[in-house]
N, C-alpha and C. Protein backbone atom coordinates (compact mmCIF):
# COMPACT_ATOMS: atom_id res chain seq x y z
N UNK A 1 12.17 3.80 -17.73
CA UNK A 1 11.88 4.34 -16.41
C UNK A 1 12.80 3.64 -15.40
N UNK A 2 13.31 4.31 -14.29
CA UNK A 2 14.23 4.26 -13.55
C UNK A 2 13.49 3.06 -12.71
N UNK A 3 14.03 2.64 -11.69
CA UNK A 3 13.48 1.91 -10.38
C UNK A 3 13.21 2.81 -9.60
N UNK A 4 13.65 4.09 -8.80
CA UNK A 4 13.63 4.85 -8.70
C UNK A 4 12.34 6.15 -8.87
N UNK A 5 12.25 5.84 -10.39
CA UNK A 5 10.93 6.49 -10.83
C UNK A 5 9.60 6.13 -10.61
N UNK A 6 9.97 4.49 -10.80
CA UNK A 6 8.83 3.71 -11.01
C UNK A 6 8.22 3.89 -9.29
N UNK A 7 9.36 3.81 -8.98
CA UNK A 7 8.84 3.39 -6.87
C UNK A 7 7.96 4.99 -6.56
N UNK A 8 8.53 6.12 -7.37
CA UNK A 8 8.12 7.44 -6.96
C UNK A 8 6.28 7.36 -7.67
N UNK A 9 6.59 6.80 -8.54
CA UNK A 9 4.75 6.61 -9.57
C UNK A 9 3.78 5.74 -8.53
N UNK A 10 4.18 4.97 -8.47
CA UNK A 10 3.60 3.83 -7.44
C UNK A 10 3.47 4.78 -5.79
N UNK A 11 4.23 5.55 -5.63
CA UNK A 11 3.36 6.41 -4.08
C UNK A 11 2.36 7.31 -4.67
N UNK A 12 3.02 7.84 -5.81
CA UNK A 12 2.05 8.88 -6.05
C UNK A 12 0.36 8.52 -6.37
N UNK A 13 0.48 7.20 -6.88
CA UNK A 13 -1.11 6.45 -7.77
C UNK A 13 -1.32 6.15 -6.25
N UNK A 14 -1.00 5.71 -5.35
CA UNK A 14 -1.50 5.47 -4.27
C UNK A 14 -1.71 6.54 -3.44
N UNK A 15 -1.39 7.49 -3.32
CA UNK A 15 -1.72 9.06 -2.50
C UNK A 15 -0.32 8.68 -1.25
N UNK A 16 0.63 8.04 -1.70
CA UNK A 16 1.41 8.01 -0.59
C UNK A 16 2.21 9.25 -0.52
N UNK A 17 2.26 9.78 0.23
CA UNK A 17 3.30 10.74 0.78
C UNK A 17 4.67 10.88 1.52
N UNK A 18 5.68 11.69 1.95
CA UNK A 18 6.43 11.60 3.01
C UNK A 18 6.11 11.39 4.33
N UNK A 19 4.61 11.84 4.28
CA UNK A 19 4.30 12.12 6.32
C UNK A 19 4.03 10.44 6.15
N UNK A 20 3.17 9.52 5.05
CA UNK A 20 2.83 8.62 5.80
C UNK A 20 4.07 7.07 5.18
N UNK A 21 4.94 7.66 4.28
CA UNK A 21 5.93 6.64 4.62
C UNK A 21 7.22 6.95 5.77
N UNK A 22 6.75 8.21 6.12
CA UNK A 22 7.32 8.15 8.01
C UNK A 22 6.52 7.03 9.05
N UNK A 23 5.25 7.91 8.91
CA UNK A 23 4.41 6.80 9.60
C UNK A 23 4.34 5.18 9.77
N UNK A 24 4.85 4.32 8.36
CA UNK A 24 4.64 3.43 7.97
C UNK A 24 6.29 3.15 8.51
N UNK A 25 7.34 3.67 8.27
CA UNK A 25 8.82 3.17 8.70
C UNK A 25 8.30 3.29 10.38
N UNK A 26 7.71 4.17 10.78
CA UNK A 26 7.53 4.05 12.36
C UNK A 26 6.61 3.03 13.39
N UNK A 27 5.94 2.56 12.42
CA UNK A 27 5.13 1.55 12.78
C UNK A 27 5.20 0.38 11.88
N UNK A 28 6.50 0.06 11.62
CA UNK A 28 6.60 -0.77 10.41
C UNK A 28 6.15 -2.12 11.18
N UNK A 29 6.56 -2.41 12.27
CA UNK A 29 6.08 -4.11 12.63
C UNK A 29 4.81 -3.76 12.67
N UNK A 30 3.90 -3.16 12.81
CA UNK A 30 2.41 -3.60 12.84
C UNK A 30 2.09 -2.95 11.28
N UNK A 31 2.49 -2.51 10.70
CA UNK A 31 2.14 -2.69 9.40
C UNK A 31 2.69 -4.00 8.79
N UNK A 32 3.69 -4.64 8.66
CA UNK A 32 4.00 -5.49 8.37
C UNK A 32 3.44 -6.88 8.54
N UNK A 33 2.75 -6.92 9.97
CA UNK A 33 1.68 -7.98 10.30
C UNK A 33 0.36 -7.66 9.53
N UNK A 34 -0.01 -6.68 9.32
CA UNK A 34 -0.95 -6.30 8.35
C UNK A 34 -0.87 -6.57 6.88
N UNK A 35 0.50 -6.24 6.69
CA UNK A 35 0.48 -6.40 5.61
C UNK A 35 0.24 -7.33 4.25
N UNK A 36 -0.57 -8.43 4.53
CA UNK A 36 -0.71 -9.48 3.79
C UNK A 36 -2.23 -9.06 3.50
N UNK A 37 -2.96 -8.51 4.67
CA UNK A 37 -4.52 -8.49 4.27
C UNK A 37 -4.42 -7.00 3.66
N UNK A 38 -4.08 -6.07 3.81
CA UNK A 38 -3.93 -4.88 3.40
C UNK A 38 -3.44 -4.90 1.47
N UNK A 39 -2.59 -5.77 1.36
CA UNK A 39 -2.39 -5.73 0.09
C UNK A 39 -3.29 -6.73 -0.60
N UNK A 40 -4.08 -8.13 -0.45
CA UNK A 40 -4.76 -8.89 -0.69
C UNK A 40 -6.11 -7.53 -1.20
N UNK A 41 -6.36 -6.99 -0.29
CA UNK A 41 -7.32 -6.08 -0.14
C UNK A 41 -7.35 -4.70 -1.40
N UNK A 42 -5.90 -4.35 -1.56
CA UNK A 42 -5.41 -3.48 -2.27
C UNK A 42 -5.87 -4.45 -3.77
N UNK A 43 -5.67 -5.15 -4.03
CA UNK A 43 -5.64 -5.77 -5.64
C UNK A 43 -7.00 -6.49 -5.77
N UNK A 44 -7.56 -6.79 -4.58
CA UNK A 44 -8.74 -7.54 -5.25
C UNK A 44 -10.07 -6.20 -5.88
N UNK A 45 -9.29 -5.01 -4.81
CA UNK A 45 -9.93 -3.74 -4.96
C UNK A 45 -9.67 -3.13 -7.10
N UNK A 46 -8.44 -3.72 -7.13
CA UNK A 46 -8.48 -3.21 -8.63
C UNK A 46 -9.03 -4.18 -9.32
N UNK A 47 -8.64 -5.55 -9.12
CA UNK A 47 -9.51 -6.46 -10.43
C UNK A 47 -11.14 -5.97 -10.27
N UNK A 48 -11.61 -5.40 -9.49
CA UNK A 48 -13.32 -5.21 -9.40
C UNK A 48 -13.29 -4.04 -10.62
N UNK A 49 -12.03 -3.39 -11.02
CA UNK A 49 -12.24 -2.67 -12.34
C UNK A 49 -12.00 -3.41 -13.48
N UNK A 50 -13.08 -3.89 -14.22
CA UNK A 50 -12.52 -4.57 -15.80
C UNK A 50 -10.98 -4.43 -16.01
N UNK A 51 -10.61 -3.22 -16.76
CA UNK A 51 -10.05 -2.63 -17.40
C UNK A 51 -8.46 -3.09 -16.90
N UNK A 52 -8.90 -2.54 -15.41
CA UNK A 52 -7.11 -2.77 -14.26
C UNK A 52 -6.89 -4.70 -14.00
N UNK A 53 -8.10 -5.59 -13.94
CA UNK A 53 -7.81 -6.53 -13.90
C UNK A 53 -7.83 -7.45 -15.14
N UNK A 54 -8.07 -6.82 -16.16
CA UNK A 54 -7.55 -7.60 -17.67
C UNK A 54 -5.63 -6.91 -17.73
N UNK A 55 -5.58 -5.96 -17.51
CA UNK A 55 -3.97 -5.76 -17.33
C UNK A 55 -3.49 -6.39 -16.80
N UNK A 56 -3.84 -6.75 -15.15
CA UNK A 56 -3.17 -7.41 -14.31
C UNK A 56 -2.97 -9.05 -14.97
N UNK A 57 -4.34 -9.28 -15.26
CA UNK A 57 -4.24 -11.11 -15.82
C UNK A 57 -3.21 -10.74 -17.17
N UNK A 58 -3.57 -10.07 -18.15
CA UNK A 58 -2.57 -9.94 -19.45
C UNK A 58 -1.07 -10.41 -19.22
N UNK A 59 -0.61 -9.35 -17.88
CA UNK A 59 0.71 -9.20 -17.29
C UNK A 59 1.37 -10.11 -16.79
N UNK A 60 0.20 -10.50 -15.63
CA UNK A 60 0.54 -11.23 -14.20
C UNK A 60 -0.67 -11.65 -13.94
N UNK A 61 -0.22 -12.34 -12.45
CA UNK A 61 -1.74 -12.55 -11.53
C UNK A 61 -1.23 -11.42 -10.39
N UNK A 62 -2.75 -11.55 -9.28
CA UNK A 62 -2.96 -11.11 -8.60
C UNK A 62 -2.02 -11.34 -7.37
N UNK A 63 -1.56 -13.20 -7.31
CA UNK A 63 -0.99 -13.77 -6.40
C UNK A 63 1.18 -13.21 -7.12
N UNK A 64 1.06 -13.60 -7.48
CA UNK A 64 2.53 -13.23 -8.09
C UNK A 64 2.98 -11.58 -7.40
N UNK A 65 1.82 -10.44 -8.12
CA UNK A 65 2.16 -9.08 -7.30
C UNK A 65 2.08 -8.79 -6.14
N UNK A 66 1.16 -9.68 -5.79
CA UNK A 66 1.35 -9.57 -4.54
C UNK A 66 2.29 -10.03 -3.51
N UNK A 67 3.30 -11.35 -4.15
CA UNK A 67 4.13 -12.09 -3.30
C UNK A 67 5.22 -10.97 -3.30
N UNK A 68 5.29 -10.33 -4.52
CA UNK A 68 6.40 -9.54 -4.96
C UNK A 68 6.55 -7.74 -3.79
N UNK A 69 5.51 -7.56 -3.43
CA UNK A 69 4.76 -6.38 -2.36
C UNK A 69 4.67 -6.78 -1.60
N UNK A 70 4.20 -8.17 -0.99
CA UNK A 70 5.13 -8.68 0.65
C UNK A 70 6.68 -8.71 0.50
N UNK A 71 7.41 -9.38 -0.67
CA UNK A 71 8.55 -9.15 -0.49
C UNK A 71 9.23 -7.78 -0.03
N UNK A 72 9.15 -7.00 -0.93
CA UNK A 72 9.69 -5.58 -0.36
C UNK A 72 8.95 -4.83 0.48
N UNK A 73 8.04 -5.57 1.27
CA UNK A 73 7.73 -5.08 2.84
C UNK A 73 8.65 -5.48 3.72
N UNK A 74 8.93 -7.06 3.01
CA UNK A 74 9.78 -7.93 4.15
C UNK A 74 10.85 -7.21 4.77
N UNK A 75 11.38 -6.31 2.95
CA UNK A 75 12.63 -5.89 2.72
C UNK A 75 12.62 -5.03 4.00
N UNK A 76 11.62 -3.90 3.45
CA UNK A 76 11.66 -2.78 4.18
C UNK A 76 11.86 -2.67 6.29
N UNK A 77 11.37 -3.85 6.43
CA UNK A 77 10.99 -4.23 7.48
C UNK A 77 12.54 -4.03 8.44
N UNK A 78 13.12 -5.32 7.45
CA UNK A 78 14.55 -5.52 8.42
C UNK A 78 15.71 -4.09 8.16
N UNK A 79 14.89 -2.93 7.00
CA UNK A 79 15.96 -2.04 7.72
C UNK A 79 16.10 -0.92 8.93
């Protein structure tokens, strides 16, 4: 799978769309200040499923994906 692909799977499992990664490039500094509790929020929401948080521990932690999803907010931020 592409990078590319993978980034297109990851909006789609999340219900992200075009209207709201407009939204999100348009209000990117206040999403971006958000963005630490918003994603904290996002993963502690999946380990509460067995199943998604034995993957996540198998894989990774919680703290690692997440440093990795502030990073390419950071990214996104400064363009």
């Amino acid at each position: 799978m592409t990078v590319a692909a993978s980034y297109e799977e990851q909006l789609r499992f999340l219900g992200i769309g075009k209207e709201e990664l407009e939204l999100m490039r348009a209000e990117k500094d206040i999403f971006a200040k958000e963005a630490g509790a918003v994603v904290k929020t996002f993963y502690n929401h999946l380990a509460e499923y067995l199943y998604l948080g034995n993957l996540i521990s198998s894989n990774s932690t919680i703290e690692r994906l997440s440093h990795g999803v502030l990073a390419r907010i950071q990214q996104q931020k400064g363009q």
